[in-house]
N, C-alpha and C. Protein backbone atom coordinates (compact mmCIF):
# COMPACT_ATOMS: atom_id res chain seq x y z
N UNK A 1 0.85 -1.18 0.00
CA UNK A 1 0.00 0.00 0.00
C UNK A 1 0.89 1.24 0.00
N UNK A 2 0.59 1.84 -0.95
CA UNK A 2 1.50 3.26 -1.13
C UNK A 2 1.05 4.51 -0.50
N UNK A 3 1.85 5.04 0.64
CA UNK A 3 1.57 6.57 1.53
C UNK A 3 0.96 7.49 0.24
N UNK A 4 0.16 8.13 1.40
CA UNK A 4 -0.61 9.55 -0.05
C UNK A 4 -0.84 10.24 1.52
N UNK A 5 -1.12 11.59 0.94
CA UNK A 5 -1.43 12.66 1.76
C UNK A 5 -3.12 13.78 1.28
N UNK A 6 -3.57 13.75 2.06
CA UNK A 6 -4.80 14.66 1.86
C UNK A 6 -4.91 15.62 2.26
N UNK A 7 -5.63 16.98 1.84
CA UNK A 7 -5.08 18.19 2.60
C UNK A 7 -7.20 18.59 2.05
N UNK A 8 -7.52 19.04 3.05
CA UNK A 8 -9.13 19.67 2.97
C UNK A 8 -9.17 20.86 3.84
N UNK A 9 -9.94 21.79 2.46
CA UNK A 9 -10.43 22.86 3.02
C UNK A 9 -11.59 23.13 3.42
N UNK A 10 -11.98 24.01 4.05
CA UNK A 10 -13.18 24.25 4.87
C UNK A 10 -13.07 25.67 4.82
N UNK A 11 -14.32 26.22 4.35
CA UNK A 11 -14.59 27.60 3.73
C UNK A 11 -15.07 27.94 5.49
N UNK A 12 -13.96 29.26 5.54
CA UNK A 12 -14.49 29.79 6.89
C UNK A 12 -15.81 30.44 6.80
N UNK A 13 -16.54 31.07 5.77
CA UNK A 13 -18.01 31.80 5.87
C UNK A 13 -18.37 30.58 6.21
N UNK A 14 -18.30 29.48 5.86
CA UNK A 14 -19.33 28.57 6.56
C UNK A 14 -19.46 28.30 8.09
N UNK A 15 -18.04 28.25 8.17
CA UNK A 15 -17.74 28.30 10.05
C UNK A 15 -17.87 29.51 10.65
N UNK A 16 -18.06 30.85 10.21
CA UNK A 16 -18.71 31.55 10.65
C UNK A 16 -20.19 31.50 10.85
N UNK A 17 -20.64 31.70 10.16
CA UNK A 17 -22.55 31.43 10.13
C UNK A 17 -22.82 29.97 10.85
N UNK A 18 -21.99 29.53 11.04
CA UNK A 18 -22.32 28.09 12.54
C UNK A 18 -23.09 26.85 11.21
N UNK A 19 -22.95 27.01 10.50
CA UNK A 19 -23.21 25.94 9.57
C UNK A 19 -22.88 24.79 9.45
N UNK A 20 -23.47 23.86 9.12
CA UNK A 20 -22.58 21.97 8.92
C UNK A 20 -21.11 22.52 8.16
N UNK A 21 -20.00 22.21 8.82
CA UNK A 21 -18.53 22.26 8.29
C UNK A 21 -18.68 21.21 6.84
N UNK A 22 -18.38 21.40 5.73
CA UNK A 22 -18.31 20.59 4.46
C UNK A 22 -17.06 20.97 3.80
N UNK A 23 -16.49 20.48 3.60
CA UNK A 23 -15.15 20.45 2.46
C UNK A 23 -15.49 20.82 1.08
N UNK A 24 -14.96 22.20 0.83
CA UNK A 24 -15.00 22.41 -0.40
C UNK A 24 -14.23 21.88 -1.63
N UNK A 25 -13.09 21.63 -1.03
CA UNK A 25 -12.28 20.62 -1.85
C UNK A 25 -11.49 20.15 -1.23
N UNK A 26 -10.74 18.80 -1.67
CA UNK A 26 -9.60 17.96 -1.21
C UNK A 26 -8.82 17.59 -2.05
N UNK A 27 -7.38 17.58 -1.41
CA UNK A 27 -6.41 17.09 -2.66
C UNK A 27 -5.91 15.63 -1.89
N UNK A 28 -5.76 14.85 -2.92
CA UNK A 28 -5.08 13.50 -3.09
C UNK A 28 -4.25 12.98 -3.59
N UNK A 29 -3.01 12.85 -3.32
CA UNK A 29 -2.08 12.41 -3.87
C UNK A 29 -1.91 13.51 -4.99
N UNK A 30 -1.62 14.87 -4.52
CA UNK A 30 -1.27 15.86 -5.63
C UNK A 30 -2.59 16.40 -6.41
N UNK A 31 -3.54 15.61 -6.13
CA UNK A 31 -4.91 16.05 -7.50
C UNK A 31 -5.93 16.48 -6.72
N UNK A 32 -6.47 17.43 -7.00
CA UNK A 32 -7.02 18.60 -6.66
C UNK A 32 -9.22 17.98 -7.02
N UNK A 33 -9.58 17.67 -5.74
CA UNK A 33 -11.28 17.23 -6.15
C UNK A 33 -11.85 18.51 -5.30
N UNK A 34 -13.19 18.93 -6.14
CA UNK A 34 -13.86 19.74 -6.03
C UNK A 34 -14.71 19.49 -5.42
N UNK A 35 -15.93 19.75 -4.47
CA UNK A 35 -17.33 18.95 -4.01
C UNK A 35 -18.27 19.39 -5.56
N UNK A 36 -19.25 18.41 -6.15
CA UNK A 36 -20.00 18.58 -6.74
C UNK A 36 -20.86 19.81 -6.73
N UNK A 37 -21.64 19.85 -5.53
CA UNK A 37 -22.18 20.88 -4.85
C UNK A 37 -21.98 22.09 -4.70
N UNK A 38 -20.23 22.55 -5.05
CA UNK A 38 -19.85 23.42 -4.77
C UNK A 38 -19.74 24.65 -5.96
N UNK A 39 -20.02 23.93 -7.55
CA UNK A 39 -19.71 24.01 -8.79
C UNK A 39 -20.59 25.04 -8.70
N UNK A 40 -21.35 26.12 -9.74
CA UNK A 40 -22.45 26.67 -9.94
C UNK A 40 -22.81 26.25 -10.72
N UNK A 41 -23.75 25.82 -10.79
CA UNK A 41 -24.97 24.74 -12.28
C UNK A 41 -25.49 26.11 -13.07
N UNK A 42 -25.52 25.87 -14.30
CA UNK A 42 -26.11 27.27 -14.94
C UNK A 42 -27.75 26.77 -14.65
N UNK A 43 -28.69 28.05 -14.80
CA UNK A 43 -30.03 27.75 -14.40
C UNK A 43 -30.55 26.67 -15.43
N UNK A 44 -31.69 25.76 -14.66
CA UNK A 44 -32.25 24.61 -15.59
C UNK A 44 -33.20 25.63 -16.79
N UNK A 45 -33.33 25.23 -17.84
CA UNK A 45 -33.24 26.09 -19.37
C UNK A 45 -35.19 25.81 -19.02
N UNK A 46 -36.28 26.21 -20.37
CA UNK A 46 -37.25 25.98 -20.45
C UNK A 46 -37.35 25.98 -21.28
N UNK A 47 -38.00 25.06 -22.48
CA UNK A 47 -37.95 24.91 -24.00
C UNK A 47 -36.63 25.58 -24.37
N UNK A 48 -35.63 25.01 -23.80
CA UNK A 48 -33.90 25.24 -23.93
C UNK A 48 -33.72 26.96 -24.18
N UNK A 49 -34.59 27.96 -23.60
CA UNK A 49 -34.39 29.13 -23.11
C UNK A 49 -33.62 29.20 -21.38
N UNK A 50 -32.68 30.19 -22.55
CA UNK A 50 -31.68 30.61 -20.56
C UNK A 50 -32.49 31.25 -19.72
N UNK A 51 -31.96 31.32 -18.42
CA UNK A 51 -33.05 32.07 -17.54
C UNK A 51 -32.02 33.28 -16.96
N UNK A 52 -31.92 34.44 -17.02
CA UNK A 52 -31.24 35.57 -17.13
C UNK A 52 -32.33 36.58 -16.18
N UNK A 53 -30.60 37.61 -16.05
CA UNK A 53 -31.76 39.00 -15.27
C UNK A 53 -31.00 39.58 -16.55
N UNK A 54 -32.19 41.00 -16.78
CA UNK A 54 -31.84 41.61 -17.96
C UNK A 54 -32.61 43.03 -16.92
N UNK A 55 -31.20 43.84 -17.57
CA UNK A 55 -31.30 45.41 -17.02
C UNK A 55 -31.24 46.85 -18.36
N UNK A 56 -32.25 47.23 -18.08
CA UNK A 56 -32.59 48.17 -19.36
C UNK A 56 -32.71 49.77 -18.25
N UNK A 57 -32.10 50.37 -19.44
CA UNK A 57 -31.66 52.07 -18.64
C UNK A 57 -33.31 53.05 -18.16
N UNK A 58 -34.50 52.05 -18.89
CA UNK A 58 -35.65 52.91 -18.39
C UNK A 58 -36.68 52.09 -17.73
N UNK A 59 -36.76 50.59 -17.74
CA UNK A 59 -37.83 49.81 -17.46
C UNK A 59 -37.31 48.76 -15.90
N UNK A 60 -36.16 49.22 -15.87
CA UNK A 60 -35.45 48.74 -14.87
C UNK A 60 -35.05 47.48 -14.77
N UNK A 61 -35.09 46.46 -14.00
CA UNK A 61 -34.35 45.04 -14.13
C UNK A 61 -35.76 43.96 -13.88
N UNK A 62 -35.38 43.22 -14.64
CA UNK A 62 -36.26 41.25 -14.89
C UNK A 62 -35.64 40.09 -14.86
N UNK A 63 -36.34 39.53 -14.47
CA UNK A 63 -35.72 38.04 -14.48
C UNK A 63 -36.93 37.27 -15.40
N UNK A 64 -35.87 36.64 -16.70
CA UNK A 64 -37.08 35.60 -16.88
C UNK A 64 -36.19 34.76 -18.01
N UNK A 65 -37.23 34.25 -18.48
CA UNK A 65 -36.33 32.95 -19.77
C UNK A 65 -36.53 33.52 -21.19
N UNK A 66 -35.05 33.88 -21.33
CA UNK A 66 -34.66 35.19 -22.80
C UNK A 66 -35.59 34.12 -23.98
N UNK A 67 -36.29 34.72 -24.62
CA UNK A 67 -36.52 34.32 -25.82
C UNK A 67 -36.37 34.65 -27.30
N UNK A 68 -35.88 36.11 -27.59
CA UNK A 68 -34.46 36.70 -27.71
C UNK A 68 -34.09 37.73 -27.70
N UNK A 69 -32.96 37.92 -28.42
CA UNK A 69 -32.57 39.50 -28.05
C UNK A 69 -32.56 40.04 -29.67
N UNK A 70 -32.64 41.07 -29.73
CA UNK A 70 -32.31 41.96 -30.91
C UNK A 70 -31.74 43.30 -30.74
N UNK A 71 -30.95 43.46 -30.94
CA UNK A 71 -29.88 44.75 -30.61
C UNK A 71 -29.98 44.71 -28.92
N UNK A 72 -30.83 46.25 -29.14
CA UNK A 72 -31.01 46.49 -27.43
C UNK A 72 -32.59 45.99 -26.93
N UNK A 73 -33.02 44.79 -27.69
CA UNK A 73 -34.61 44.98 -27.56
C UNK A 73 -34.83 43.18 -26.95
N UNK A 74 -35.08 42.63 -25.98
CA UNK A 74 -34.90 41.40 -25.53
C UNK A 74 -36.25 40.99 -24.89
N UNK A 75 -36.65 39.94 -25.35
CA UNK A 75 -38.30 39.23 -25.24
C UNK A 75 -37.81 38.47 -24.26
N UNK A 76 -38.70 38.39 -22.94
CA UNK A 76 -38.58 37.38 -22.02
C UNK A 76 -39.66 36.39 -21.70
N UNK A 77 -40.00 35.30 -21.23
CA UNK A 77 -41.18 34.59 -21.54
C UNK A 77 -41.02 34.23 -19.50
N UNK A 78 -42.44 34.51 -18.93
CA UNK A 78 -42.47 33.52 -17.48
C UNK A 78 -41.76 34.76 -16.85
N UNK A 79 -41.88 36.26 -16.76
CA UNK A 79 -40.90 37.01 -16.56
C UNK A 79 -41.46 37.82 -15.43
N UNK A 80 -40.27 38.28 -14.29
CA UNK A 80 -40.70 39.38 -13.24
C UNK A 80 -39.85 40.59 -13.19
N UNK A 81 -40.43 41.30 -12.44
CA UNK A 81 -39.94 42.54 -12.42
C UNK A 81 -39.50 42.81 -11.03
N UNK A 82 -37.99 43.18 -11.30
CA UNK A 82 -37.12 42.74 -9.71
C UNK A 82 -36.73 44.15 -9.28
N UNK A 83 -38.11 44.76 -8.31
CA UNK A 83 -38.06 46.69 -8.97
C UNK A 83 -37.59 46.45 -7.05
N UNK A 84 -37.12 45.59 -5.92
CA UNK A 84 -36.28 46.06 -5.03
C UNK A 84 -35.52 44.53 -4.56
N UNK A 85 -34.56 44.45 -4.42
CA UNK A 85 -33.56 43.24 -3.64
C UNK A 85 -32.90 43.18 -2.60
N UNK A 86 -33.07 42.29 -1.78
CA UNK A 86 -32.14 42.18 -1.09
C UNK A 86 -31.19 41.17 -0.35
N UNK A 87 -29.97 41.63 -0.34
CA UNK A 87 -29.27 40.38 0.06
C UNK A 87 -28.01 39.44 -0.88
N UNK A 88 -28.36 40.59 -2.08
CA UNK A 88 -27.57 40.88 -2.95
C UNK A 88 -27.03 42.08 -3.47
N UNK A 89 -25.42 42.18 -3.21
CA UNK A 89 -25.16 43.55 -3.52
C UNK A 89 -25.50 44.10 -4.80
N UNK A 90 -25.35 43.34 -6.25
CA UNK A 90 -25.35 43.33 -7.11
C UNK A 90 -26.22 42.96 -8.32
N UNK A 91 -26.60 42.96 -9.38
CA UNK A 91 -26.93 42.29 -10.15
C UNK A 91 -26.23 40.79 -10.56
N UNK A 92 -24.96 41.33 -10.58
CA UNK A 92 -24.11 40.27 -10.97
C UNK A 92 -24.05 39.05 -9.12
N UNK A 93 -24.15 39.48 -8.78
CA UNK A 93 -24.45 38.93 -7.50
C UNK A 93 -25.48 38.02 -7.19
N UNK A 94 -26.50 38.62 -7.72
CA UNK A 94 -28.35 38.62 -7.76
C UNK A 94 -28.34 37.16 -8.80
N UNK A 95 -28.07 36.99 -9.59
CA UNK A 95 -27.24 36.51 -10.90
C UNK A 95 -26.68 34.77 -10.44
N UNK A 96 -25.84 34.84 -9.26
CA UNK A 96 -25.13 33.79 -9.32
C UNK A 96 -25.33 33.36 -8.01
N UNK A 97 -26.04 34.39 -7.14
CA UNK A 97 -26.13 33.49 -5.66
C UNK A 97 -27.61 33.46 -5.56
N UNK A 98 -28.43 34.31 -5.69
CA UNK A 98 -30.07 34.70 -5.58
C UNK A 98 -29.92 35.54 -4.71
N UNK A 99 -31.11 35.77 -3.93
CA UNK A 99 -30.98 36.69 -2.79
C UNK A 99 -31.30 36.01 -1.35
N UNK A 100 -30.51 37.03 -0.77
CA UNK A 100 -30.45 36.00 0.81
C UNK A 100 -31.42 36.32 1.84
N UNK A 101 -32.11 37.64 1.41
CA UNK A 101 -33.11 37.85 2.11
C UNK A 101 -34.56 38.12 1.77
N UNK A 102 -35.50 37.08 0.91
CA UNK A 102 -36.23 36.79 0.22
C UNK A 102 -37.52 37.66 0.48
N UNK A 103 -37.49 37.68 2.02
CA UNK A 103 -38.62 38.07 2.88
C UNK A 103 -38.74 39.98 2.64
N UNK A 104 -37.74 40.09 2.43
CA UNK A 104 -37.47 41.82 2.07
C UNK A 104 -37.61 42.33 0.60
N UNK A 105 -37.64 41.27 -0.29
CA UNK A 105 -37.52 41.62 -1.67
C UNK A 105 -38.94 42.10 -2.40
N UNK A 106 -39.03 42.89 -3.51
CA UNK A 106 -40.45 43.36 -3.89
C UNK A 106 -40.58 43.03 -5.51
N UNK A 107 -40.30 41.69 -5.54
CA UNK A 107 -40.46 41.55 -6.74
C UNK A 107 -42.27 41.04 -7.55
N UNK A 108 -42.88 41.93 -8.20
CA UNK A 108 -44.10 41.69 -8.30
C UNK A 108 -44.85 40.47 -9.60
N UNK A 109 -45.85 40.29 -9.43
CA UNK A 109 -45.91 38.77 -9.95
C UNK A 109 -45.41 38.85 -11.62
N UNK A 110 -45.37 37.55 -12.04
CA UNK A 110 -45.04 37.26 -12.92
C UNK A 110 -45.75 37.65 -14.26
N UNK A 111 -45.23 37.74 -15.38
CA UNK A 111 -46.53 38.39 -16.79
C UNK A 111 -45.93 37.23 -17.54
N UNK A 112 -46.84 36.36 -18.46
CA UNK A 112 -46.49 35.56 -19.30
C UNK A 112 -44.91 35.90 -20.50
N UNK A 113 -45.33 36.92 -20.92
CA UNK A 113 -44.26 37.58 -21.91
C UNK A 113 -44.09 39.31 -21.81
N UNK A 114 -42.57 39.81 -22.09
CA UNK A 114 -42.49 41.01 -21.94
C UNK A 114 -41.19 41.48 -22.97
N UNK A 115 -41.66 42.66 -24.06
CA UNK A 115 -40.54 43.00 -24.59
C UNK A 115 -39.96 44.25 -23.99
N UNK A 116 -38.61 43.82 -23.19
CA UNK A 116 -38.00 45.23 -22.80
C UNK A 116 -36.73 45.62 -23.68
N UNK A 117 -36.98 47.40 -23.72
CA UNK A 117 -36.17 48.11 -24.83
C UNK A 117 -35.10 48.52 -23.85
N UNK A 118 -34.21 48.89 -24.62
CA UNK A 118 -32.96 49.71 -24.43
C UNK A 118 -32.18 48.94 -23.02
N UNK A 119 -31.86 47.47 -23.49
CA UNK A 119 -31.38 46.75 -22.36
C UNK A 119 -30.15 46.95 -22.58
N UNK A 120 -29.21 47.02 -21.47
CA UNK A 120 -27.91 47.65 -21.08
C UNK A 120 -26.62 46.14 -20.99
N UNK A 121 -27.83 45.09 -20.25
CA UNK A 121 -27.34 44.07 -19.58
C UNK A 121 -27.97 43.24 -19.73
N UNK A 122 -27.37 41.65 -19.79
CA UNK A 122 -28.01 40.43 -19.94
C UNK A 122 -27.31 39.59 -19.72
N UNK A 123 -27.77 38.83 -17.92
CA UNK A 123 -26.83 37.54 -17.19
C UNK A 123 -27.39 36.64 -17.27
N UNK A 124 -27.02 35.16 -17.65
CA UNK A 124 -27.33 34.44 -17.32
C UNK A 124 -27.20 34.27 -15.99
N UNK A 125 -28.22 33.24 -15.53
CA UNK A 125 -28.16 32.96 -13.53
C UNK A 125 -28.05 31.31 -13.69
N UNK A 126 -27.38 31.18 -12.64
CA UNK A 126 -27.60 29.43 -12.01
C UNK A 126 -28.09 29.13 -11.35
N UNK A 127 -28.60 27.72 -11.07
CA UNK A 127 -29.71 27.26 -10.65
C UNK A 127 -30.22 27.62 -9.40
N UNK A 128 -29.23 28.20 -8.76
CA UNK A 128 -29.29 28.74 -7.39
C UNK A 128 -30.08 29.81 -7.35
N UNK A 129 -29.67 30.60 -8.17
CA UNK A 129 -30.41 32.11 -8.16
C UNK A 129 -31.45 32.16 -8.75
N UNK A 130 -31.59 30.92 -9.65
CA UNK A 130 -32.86 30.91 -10.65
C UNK A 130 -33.84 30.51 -9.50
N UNK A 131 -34.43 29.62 -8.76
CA UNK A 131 -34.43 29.31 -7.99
C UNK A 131 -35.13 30.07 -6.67
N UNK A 132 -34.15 31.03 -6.33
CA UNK A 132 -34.10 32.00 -5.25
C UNK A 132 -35.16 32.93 -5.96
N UNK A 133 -35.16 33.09 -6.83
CA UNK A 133 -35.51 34.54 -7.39
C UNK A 133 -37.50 34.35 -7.44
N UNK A 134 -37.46 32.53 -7.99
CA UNK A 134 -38.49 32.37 -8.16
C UNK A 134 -39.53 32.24 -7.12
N UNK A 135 -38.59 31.88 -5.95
CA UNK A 135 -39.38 31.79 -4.62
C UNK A 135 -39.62 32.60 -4.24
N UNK A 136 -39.40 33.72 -4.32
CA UNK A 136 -39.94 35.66 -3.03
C UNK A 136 -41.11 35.30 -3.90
N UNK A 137 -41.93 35.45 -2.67
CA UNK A 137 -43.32 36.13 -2.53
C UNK A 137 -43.80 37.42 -3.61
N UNK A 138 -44.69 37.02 -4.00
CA UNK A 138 -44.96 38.42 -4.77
C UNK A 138 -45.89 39.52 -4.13
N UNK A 139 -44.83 40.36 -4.56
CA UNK A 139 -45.09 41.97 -3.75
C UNK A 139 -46.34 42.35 -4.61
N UNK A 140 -47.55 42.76 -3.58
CA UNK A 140 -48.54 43.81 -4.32
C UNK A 140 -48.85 44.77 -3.46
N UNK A 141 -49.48 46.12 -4.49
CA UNK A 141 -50.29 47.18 -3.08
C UNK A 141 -51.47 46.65 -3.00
């Protein structure tokens, strides 16, 4: 049996927030394993449409599944309007983690289809955020 050495990390935000300790990765015998879990999955598609936030300079920011774009002019299908967030600093943030504080967010219900003009920006999200985004409650007056 041949000696090997293992070396595992443990993401301190997790040991901060008092969370189950999990290994983000381990090396073995020199080779470097990732946790599955740890990867970002791009969001699951819908009739193989991405699921994206898209930010336009007058109609403000959406999340929904691009159906397409043309210049600055982008059709979304299953789409909301993400007019406050929180828990994400960012779009690009908003994007790849969701939001962490769901209960605060004012995103209002969903419209089957929406063409927004003069879009600036267009992220794809992973499954995480896709996900997150879809779960807040919808805000009404």
């Amino acid at each position: 049996m041949e000696d090997f050495t293992y070396v595992v990390k443990i993401s301190d935000e997790t040991n901060k927030q008092g969370g189950e300790m999990k290994p983000e990765t381990m090396m073995i015998d020199e080779q470097l394993y990732v946790r599955a879990d740890s990867v970002s999955q791009p969001a699951e598609k819908f009739d193989g449409m991405d699921y994206v936030i898209v930010r336009s300079y007058a109609a403000g920011c959406f999340a929904g599944y691009l159906v397409k774009k043309d210049g600055r002019e982008v059709t979304l299908k299953k789409a909301r309007r993400l007019w406050y967030w929180s828990g994400a600093s960012s779009l690009s943030q908003l994007a790849m983690e969701g939001v962490k504080k769901p209960n605060d967010c004012k995103f209002p219900c969903k419209v089957e289809e929406i063409i927004i003009d003069d879009v600036c920006e267009v992220i794809k999200t992973t499954e995480q955020a896709r996900k997150s985004v879809q779960s807040v409650s919808i805000w009404k007056q």
